[in-house]
Protein backbone atom coordinates (compact mmCIF):
# COMPACT_ATOMS: atom_id res chain seq x y z
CA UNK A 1 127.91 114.36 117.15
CA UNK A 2 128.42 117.84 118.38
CA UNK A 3 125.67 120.51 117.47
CA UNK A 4 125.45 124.30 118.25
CA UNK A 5 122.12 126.34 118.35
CA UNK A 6 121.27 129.76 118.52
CA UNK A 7 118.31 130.51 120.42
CA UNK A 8 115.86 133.04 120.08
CA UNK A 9 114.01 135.03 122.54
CA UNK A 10 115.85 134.51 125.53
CA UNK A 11 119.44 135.64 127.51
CA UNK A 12 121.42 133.19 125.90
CA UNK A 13 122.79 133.69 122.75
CA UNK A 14 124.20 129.83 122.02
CA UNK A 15 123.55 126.36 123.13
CA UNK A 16 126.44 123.50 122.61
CA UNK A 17 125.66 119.82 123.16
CA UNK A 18 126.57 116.87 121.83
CA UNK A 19 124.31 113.82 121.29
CA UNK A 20 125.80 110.09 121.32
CA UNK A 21 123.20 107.18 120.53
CA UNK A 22 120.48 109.47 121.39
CA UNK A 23 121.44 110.72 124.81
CA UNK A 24 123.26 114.13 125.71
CA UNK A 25 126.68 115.12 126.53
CA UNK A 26 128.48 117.95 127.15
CA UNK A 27 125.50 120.76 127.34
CA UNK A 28 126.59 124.23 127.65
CA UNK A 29 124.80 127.39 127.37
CA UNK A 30 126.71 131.06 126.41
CA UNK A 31 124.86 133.77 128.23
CA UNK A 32 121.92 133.59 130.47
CA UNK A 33 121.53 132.50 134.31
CA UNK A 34 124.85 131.25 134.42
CA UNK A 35 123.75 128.81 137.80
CA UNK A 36 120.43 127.98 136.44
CA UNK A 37 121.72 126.83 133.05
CA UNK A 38 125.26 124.88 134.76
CA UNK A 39 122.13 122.82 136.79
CA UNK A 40 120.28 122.18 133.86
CA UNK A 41 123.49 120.55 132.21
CA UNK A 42 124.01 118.61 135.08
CA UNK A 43 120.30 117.38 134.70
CA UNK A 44 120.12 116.06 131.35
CA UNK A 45 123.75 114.78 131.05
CA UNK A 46 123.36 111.40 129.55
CA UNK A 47 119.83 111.69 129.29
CA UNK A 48 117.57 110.79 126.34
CA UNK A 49 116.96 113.50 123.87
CA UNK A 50 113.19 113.17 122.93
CA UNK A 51 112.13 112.37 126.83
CA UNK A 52 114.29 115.74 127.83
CA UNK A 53 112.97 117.69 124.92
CA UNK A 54 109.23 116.50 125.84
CA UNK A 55 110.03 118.03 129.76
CA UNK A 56 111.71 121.39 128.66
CA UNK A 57 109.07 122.36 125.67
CA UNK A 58 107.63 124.72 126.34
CA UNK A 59 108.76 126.00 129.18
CA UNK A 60 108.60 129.91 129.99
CA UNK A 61 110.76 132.63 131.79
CA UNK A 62 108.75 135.91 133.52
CA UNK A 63 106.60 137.46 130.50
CA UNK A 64 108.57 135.97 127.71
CA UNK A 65 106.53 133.24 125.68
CA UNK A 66 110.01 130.59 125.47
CA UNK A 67 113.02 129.77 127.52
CA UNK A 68 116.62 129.00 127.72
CA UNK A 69 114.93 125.26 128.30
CA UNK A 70 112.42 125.77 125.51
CA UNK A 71 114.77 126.96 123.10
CA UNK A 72 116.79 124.18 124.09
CA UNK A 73 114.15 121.44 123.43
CA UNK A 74 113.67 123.48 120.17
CA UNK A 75 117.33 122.49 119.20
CA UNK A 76 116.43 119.28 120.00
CA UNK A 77 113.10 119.32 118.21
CA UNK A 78 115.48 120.50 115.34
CA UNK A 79 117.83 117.87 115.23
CA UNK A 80 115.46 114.80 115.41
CA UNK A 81 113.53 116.38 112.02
């Protein structure tokens, strides 16, 4: 199933992924560190959901209090409710 997020807080403005008997496919983030966000993509393809979202939460870039990898758990977080 293909889901679309919009984060909060952070560079990016939306987060598309797609999630197939729990693991993740196809993750791309709009805005933000374009390199740092490709890598984390590459990272988590195929990966389980809840172990990745358990790694990125709560994450932090410089003074902000989230992430692009927080928010991204977040969506995750917000799919598995």
């Amino acid at each position: 199933m293909h889901y679309s997020y919009n984060p909060q807080g952070v560079c990016s403005v939306k987060i598309d992924f797609d999630i197939e008997e729990g693991k993740i496919h196809n993750l791309k983030f709009v805005g933000g560190c374009n390199g740092n966000l490709k890598a984390i993509g590459k990272l988590v393809e195929g990966k389980d959901s809840k172990e990745i979202a358990n790694i990125l939460r709560g994450n932090t870039c410089g003074m902000r209090n989230t992430s692009c990898a927080d928010q991204f758990a977040k969506a995750l977080d917000k799919i598995e409710s």
